[in-house]
Structures are given as C-alpha cells and as structure tokens.
PDB file of N, CA and C in Angstrom:
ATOM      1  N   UNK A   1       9.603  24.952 -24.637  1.00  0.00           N
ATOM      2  CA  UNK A   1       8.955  25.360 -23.409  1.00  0.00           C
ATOM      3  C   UNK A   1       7.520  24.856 -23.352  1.00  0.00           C
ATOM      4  N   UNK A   2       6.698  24.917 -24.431  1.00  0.00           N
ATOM      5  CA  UNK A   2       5.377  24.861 -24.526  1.00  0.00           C
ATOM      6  C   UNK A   2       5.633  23.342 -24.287  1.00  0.00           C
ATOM      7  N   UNK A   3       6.088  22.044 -24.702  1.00  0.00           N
ATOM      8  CA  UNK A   3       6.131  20.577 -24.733  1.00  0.00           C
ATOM      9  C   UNK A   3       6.806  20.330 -22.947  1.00  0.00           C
ATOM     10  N   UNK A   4       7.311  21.269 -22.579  1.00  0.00           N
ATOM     11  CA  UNK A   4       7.399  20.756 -21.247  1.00  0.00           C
ATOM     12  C   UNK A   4       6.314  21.511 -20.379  1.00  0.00           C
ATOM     13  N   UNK A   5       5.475  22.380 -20.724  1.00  0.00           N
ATOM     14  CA  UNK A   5       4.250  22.743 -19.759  1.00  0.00           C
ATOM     15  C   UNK A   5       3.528  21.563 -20.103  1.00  0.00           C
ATOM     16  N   UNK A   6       3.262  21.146 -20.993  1.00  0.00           N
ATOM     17  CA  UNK A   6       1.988  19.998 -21.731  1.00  0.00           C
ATOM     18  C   UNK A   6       2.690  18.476 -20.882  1.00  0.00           C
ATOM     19  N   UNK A   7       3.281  18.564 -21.010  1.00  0.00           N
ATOM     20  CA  UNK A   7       4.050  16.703 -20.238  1.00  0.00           C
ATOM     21  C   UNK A   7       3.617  17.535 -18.676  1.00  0.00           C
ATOM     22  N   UNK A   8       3.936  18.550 -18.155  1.00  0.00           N
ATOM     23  CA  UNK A   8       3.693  18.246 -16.620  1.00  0.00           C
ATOM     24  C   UNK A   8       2.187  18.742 -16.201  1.00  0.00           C
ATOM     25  N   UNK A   9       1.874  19.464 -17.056  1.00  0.00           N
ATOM     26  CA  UNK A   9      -0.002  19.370 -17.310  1.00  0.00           C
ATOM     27  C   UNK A   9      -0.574  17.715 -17.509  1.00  0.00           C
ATOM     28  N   UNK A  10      -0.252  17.079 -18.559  1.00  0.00           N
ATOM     29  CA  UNK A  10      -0.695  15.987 -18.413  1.00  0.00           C
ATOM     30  C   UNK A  10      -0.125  14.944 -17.120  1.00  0.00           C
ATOM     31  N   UNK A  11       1.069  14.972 -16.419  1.00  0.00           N
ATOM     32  CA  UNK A  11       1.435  14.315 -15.106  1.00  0.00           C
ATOM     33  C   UNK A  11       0.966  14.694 -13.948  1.00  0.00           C
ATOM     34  N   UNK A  12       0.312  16.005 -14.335  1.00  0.00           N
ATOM     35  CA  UNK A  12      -0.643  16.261 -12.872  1.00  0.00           C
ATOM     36  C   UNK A  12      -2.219  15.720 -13.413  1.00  0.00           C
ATOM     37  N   UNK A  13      -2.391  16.239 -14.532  1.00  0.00           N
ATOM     38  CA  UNK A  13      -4.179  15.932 -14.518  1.00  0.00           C
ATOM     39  C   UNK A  13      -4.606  14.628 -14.647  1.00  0.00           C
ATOM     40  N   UNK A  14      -3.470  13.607 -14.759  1.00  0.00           N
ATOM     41  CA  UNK A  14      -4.030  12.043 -15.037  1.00  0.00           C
ATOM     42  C   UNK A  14      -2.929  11.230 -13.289  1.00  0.00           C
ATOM     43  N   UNK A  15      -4.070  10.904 -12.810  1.00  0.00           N
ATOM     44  CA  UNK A  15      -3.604   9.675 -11.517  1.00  0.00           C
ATOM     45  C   UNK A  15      -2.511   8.721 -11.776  1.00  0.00           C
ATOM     46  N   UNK A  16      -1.409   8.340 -11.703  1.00  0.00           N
ATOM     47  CA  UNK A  16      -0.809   7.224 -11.935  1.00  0.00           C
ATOM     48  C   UNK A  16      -1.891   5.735 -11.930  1.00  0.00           C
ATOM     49  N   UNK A  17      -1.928   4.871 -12.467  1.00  0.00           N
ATOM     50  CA  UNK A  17      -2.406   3.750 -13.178  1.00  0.00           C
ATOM     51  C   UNK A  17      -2.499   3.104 -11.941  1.00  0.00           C
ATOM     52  N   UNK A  18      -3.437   1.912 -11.619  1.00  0.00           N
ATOM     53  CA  UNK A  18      -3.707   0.952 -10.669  1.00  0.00           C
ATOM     54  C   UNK A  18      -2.231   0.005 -10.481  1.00  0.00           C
ATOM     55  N   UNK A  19      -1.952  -0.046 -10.575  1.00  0.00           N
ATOM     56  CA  UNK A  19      -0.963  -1.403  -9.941  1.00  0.00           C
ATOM     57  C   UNK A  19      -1.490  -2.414  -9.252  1.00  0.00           C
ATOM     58  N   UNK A  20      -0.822  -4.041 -10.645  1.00  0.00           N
ATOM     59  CA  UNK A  20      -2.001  -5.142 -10.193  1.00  0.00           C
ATOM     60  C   UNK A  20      -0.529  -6.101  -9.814  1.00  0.00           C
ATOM     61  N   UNK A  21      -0.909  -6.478  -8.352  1.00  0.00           N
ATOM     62  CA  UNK A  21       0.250  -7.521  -8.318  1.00  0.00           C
ATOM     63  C   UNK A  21      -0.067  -8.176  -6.868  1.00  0.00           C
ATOM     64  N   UNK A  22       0.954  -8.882  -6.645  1.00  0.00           N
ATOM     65  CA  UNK A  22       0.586 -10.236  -5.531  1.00  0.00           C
ATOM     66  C   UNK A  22       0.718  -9.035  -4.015  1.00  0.00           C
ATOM     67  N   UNK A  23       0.077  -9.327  -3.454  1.00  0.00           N
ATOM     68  CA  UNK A  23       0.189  -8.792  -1.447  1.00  0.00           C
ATOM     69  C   UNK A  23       0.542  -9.873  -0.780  1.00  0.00           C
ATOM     70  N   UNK A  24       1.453  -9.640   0.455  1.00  0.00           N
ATOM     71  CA  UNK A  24       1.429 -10.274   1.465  1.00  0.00           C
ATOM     72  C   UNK A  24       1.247  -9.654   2.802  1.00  0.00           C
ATOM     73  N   UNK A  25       1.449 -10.238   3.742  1.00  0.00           N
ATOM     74  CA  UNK A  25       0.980  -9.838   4.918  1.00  0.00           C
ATOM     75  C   UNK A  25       2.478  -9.767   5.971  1.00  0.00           C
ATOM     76  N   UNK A  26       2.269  -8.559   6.956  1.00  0.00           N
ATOM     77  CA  UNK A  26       3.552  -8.456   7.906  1.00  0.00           C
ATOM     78  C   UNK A  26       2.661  -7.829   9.438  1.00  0.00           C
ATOM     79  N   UNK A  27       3.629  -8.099  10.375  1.00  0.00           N
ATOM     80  CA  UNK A  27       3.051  -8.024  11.650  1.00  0.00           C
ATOM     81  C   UNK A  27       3.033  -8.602  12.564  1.00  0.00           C
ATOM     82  N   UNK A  28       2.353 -10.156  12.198  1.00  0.00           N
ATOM     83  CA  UNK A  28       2.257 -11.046  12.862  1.00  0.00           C
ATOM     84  C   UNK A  28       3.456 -12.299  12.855  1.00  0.00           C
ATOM     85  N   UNK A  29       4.073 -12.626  14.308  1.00  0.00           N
ATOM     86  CA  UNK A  29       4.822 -13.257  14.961  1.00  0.00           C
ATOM     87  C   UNK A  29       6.281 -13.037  13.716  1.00  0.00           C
ATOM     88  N   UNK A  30       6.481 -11.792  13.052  1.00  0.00           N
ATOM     89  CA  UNK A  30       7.628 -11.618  12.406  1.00  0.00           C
ATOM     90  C   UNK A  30       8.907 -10.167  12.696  1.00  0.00           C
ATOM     91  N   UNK A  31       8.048  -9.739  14.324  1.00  0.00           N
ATOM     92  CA  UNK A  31       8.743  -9.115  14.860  1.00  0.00           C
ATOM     93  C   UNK A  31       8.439  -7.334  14.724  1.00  0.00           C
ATOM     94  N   UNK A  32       7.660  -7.298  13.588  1.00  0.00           N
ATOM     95  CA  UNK A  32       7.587  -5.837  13.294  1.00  0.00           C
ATOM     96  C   UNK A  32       6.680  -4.790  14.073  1.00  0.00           C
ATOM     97  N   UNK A  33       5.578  -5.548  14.360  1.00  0.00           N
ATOM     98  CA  UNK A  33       4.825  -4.917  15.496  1.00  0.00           C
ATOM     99  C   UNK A  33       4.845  -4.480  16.947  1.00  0.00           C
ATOM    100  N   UNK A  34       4.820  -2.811  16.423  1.00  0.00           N
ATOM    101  CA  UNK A  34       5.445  -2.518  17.753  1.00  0.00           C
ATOM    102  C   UNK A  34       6.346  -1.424  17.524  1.00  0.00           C
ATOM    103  N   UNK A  35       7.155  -1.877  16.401  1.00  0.00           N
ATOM    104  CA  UNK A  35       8.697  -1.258  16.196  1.00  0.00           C
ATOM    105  C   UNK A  35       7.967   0.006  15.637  1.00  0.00           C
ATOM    106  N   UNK A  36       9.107   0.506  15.359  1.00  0.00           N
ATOM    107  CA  UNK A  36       8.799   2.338  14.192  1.00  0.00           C
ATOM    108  C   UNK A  36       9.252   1.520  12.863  1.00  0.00           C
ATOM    109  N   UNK A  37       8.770   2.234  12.139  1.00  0.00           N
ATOM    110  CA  UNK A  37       8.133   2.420  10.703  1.00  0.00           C
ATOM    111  C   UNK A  37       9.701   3.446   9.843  1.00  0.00           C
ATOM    112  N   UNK A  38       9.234   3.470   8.454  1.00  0.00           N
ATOM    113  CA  UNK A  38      10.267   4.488   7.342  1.00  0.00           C
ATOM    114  C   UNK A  38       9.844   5.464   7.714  1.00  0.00           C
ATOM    115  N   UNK A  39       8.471   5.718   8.384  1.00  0.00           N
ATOM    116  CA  UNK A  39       7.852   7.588   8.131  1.00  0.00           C
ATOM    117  C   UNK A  39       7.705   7.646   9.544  1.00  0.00           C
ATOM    118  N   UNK A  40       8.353   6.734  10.475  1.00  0.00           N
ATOM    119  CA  UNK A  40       9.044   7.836  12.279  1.00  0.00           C
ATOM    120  C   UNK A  40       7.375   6.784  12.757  1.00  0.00           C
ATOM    121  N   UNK A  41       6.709   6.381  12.162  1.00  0.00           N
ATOM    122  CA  UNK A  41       5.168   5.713  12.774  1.00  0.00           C
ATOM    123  C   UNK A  41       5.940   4.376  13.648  1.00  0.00           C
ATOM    124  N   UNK A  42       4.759   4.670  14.829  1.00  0.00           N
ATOM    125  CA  UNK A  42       5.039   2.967  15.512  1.00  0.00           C
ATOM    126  C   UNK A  42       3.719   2.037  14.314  1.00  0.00           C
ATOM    127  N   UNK A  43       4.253   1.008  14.221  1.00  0.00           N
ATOM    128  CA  UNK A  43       3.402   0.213  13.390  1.00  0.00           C
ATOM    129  C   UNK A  43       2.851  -0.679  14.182  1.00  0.00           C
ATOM    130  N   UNK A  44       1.246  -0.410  14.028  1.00  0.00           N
ATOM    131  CA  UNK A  44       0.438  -1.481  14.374  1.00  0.00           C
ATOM    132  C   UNK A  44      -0.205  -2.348  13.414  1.00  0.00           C
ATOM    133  N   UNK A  45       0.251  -3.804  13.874  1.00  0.00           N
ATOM    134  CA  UNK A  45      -0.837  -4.628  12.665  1.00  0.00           C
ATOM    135  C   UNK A  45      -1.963  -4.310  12.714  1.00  0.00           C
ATOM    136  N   UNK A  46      -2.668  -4.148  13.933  1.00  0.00           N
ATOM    137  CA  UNK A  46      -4.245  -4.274  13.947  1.00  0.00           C
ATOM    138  C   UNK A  46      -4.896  -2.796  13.651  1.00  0.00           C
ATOM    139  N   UNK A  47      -4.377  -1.718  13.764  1.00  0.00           N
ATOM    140  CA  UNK A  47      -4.788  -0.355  13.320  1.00  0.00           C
ATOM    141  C   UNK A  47      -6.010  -1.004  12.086  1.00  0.00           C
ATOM    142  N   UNK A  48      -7.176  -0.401  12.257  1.00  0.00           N
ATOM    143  CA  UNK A  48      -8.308   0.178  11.651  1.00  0.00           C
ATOM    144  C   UNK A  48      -8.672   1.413  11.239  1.00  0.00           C
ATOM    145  N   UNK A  49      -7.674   2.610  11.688  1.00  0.00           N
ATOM    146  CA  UNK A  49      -7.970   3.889  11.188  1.00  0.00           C
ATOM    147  C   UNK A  49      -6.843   4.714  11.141  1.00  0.00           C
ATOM    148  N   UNK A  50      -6.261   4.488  10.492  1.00  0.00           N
ATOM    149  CA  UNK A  50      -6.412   4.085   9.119  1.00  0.00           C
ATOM    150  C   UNK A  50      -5.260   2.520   9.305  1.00  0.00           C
ATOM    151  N   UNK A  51      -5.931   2.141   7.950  1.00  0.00           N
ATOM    152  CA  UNK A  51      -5.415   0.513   7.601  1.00  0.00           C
ATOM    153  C   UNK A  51      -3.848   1.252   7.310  1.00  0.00           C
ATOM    154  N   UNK A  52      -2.692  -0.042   7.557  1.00  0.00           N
ATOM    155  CA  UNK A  52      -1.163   0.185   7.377  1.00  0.00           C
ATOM    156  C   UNK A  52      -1.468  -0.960   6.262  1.00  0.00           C
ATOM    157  N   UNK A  53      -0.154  -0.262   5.692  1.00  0.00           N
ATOM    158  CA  UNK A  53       0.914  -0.601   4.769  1.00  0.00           C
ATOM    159  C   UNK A  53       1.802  -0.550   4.476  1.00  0.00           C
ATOM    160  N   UNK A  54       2.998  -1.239   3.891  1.00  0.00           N
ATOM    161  CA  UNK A  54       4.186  -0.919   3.574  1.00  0.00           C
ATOM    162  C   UNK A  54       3.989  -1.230   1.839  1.00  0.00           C
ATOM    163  N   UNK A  55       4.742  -0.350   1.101  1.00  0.00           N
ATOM    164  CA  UNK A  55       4.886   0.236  -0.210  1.00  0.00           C
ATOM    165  C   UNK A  55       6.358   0.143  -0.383  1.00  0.00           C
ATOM    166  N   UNK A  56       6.721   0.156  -1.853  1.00  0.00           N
ATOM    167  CA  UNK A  56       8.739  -0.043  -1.859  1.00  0.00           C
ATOM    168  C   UNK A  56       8.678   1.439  -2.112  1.00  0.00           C
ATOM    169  N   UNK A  57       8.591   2.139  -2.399  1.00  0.00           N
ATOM    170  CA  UNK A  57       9.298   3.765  -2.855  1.00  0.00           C
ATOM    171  C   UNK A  57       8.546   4.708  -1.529  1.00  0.00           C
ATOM    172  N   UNK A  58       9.852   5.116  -0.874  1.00  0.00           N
ATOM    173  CA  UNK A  58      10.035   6.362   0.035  1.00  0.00           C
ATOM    174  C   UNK A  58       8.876   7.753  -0.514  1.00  0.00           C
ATOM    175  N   UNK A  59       8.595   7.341  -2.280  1.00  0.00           N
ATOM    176  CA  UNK A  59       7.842   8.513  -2.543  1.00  0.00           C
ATOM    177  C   UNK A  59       6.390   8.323  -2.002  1.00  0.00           C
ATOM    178  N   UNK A  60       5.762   7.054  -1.738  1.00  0.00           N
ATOM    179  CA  UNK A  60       4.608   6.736  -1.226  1.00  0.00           C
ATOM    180  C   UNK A  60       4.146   6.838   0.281  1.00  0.00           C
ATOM    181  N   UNK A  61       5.219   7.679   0.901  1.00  0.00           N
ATOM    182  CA  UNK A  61       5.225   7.087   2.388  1.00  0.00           C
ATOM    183  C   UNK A  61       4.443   8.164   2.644  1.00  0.00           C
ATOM    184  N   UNK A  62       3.328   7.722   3.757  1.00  0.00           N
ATOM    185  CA  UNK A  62       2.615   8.610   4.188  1.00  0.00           C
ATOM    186  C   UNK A  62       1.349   9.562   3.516  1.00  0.00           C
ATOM    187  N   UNK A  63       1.145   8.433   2.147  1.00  0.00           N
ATOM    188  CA  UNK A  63       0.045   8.299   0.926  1.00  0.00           C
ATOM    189  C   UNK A  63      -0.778   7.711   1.286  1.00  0.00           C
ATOM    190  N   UNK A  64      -1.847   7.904   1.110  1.00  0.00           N
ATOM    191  CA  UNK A  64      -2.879   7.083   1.263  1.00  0.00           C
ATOM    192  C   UNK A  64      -3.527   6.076  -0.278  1.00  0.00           C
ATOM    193  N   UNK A  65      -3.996   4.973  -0.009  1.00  0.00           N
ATOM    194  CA  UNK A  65      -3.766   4.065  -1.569  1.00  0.00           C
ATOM    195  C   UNK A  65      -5.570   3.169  -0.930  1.00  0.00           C
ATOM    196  N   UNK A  66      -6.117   2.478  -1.802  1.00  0.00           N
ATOM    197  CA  UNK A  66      -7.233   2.081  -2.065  1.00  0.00           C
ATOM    198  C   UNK A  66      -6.540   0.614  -2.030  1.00  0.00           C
ATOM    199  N   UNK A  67      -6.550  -0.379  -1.526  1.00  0.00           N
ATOM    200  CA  UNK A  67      -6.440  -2.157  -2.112  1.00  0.00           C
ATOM    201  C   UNK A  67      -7.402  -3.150  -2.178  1.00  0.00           C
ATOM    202  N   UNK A  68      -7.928  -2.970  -3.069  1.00  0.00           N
ATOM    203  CA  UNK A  68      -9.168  -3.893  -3.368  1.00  0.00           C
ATOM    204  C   UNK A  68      -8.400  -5.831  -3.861  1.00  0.00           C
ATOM    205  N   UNK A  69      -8.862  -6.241  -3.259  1.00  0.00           N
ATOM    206  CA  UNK A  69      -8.629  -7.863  -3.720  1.00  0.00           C
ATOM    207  C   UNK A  69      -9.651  -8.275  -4.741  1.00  0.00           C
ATOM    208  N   UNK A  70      -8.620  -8.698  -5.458  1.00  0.00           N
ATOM    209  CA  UNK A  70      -9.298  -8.787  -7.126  1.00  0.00           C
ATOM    210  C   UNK A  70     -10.368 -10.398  -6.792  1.00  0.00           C
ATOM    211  N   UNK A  71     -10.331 -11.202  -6.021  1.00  0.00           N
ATOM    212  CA  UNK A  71     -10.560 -12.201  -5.941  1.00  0.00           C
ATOM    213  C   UNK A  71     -11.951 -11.931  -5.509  1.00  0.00           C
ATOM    214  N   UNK A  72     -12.112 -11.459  -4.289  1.00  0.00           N
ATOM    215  CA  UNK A  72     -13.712 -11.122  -4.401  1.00  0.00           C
ATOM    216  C   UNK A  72     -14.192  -9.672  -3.966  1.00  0.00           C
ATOM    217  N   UNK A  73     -13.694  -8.649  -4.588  1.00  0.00           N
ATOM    218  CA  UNK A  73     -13.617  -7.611  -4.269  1.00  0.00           C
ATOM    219  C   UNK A  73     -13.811  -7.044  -3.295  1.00  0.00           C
ATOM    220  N   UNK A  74     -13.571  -7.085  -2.001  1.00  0.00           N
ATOM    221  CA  UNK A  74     -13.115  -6.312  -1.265  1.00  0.00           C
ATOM    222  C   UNK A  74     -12.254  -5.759  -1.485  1.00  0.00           C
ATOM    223  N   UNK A  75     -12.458  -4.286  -0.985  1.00  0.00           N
ATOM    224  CA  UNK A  75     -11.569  -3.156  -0.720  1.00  0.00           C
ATOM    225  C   UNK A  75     -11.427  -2.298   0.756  1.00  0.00           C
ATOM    226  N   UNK A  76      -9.966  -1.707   0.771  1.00  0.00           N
ATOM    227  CA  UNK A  76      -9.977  -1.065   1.818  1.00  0.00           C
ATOM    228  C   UNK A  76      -9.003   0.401   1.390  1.00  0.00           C
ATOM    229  N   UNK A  77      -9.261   1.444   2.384  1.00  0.00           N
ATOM    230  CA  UNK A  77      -8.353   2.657   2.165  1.00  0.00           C
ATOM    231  C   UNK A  77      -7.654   1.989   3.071  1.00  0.00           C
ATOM    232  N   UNK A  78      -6.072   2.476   2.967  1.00  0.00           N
ATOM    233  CA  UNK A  78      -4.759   2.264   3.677  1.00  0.00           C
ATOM    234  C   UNK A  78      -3.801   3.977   3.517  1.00  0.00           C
ATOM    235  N   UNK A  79      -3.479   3.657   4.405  1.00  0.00           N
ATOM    236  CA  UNK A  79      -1.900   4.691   5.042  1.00  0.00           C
ATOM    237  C   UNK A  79      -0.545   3.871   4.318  1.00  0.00           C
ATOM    238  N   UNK A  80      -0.033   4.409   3.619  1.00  0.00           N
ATOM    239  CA  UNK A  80       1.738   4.003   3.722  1.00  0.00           C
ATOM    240  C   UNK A  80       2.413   4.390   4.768  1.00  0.00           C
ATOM    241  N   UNK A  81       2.780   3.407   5.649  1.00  0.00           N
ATOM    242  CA  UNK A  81       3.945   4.086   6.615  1.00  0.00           C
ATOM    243  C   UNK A  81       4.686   3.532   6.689  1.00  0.00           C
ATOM    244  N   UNK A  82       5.274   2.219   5.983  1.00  0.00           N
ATOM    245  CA  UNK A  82       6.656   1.672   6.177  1.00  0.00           C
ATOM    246  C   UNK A  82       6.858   1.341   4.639  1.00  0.00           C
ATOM    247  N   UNK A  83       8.057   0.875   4.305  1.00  0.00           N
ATOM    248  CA  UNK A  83       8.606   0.573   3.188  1.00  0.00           C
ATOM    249  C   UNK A  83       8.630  -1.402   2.978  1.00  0.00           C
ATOM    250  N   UNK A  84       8.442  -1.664   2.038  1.00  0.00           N
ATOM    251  CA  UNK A  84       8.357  -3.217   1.854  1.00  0.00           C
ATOM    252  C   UNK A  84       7.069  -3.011   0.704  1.00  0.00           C
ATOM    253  N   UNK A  85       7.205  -4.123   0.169  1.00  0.00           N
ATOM    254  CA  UNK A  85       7.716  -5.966   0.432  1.00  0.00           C
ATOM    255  C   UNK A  85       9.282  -5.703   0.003  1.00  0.00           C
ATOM    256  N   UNK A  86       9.704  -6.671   0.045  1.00  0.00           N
ATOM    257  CA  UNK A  86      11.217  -7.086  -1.074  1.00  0.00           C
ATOM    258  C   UNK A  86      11.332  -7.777  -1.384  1.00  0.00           C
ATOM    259  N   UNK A  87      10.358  -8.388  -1.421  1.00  0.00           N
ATOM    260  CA  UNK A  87      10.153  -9.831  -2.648  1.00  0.00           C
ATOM    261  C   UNK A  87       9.343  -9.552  -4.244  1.00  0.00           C
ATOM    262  N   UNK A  88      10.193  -9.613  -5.062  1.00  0.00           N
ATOM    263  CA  UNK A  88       9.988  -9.601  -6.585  1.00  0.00           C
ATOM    264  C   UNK A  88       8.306  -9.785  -6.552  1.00  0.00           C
ATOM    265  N   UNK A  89       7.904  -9.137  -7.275  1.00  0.00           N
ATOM    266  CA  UNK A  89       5.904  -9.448  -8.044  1.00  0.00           C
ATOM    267  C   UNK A  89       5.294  -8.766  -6.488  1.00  0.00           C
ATOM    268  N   UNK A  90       5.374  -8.508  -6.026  1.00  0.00           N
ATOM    269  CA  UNK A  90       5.054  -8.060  -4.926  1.00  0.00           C
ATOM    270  C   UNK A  90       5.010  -6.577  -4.405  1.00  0.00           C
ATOM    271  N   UNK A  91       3.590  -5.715  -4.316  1.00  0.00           N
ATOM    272  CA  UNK A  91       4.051  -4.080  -4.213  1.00  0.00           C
ATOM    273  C   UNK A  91       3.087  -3.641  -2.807  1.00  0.00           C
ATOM    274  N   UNK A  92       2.882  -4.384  -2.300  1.00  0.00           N
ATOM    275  CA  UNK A  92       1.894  -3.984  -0.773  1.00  0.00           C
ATOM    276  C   UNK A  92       2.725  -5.067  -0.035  1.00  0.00           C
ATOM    277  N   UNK A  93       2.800  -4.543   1.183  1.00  0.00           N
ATOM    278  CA  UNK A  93       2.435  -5.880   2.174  1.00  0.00           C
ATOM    279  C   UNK A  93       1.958  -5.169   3.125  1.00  0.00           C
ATOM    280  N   UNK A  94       0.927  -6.088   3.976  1.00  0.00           N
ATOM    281  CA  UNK A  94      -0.459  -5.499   4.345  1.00  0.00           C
ATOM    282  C   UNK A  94      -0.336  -5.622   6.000  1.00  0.00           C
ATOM    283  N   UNK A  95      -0.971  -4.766   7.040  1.00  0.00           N
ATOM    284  CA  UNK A  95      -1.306  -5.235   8.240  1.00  0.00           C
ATOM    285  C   UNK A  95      -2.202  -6.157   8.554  1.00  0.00           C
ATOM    286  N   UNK A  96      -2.044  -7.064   9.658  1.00  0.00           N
ATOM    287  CA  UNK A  96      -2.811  -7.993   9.816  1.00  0.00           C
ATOM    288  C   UNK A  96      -4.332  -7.757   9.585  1.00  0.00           C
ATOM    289  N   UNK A  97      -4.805  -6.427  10.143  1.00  0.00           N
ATOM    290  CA  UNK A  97      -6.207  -5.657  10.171  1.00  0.00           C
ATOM    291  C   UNK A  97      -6.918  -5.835   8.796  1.00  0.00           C
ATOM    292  N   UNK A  98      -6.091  -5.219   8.184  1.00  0.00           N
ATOM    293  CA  UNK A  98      -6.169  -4.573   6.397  1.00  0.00           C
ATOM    294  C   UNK A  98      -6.123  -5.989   5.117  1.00  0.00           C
ATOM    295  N   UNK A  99      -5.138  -6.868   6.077  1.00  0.00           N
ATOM    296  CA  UNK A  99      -5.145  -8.600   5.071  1.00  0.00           C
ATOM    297  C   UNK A  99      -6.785  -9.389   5.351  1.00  0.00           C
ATOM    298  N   UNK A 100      -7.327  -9.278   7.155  1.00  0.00           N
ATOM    299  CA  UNK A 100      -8.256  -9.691   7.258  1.00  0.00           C
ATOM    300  C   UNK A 100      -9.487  -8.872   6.725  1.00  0.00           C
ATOM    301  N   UNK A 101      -9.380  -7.803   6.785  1.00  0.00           N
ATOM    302  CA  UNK A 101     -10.731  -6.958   5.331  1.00  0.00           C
ATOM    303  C   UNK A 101     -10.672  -7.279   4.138  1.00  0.00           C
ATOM    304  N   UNK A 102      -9.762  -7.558   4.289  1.00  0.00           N
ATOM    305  CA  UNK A 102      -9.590  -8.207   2.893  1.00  0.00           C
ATOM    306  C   UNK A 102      -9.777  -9.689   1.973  1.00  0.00           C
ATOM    307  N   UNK A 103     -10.164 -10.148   3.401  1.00  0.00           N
ATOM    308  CA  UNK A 103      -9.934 -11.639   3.078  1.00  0.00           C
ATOM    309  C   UNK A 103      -8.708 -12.281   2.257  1.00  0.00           C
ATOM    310  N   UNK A 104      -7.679 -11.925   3.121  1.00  0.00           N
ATOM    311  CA  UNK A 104      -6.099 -12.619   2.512  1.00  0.00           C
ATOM    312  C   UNK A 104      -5.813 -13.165   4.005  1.00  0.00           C
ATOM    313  N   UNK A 105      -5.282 -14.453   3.411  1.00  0.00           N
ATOM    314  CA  UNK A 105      -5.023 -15.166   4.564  1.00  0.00           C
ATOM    315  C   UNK A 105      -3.403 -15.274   4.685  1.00  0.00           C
ATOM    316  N   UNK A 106      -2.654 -14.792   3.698  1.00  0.00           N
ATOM    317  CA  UNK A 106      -1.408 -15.021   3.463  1.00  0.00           C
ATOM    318  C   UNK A 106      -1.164 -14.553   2.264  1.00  0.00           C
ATOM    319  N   UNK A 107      -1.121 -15.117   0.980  1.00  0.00           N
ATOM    320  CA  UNK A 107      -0.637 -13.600  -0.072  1.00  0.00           C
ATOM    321  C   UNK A 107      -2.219 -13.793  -1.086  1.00  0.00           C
ATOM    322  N   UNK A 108      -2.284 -12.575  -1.186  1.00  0.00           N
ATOM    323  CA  UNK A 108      -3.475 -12.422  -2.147  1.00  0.00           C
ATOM    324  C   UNK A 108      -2.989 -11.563  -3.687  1.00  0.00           C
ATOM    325  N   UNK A 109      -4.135 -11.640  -4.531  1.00  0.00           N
ATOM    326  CA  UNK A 109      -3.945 -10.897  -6.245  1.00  0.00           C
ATOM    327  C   UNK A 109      -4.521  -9.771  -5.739  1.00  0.00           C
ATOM    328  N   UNK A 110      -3.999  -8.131  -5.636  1.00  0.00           N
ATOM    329  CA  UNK A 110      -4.625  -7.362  -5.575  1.00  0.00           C
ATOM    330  C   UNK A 110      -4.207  -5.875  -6.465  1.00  0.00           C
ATOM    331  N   UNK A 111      -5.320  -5.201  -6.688  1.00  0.00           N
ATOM    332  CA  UNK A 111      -5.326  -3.806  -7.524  1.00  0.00           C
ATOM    333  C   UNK A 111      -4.702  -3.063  -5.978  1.00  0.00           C
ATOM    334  N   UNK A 112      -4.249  -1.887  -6.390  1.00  0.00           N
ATOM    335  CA  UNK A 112      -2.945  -0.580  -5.437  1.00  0.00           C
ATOM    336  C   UNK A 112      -3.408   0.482  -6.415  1.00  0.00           C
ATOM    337  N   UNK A 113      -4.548   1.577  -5.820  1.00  0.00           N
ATOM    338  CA  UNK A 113      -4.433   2.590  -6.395  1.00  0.00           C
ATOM    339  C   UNK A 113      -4.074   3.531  -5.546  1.00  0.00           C
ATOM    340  N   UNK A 114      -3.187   4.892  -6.090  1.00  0.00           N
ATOM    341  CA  UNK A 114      -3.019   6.023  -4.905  1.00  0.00           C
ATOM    342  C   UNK A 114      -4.180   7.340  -5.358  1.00  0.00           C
ATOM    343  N   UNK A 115      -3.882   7.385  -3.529  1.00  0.00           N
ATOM    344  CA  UNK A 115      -5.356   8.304  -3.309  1.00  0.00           C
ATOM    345  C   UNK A 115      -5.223   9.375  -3.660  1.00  0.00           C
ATOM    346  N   UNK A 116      -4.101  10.153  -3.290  1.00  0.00           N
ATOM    347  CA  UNK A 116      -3.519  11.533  -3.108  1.00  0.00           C
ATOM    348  C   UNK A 116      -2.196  11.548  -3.487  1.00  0.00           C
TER     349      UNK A 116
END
C-alpha cells in the first residue's frame, strides 16, 4: 500500500518531461480550417488566443502546452484541440498563427512542455 501512495505522490508532484521532436504545420490550403476539431472546437489557423494545436493522445486535448523552437528560441503558449500529426518523429502540428511565432516556415526542431 505504502509503494503505491509513493509512485502516485511522485506522478503528481513531478510534470511529465519536455518532449523534443520535429513540428509541422496544418491549416493552410489542406482543408482543415474551418472544420471542428477532436475536442467539438471549430479550428482556426490564425487564432492568437489562444495559439492551436493538434497533439496525438486524446489525453492532451484541451491542455494547454508551452512550444518553444529550439532553433532560436521562440516560444509560445498553445491550446490542444485537435489530434495529429501522424507522421512518425513528429508530436505537435501547429496553426498557421502559432508556426509564424514561431518562426517555422514548414517543419521546425521544437521542445512540447504541458502546462496543466
């Protein structure tokens, strides 16, 4: 009993780890803008408040996550509201808004931390 209070004491008091991997970008002229989203959201590329994203696990939806581009650090806060990428090495794909704060012109190296 005592080794399973201590494992979910330590899974709440420590953040899950940054996640470092490739981004791409969705929105633009690929049909999605506009449509609804995994979490019932209409998705806008250009939203600024809060920045979109799509994330692969249903558990992230509607999380808010930090994506800083490792290249010249910029960062931005983002919303999860749809599910994606599905391409292997790949764990964001970004709104048009949120790729241009970022300075990604198409796929960038970036850190994924969650907020909440």
């Amino acid at each position: 009993m005592r080794v399973v209070a201590a494992i979910a004491l330590t899974l709440t008091a420590f953040p899950a780890r940054a996640e470092v991997c490739t981004a791409s970008q969705y929105g633009v002229g690929d049909g999605y803008h506009g449509r609804r989203t995994a979490s019932g959201r209409v998705f806008n590329t250009y939203a600024t408040d809060p920045y979109t994203i799509a994330r692969p696990s249903r558990a992230d939806l509607l999380r808010r996550f930090r994506v800083t581009n490792l290249r010249n650090g910029a960062s931005i806060e983002a919303l999860a509201t749809d599910l994606g990428p599905f391409i292997a090495g790949r764990c964001v794909d970004l709104g048009r808004a949120g790729a241009d704060a970022l300075g990604i012109g198409g796929l960038g190296f970036v850190r994924v931390e969650r907020l909440d």
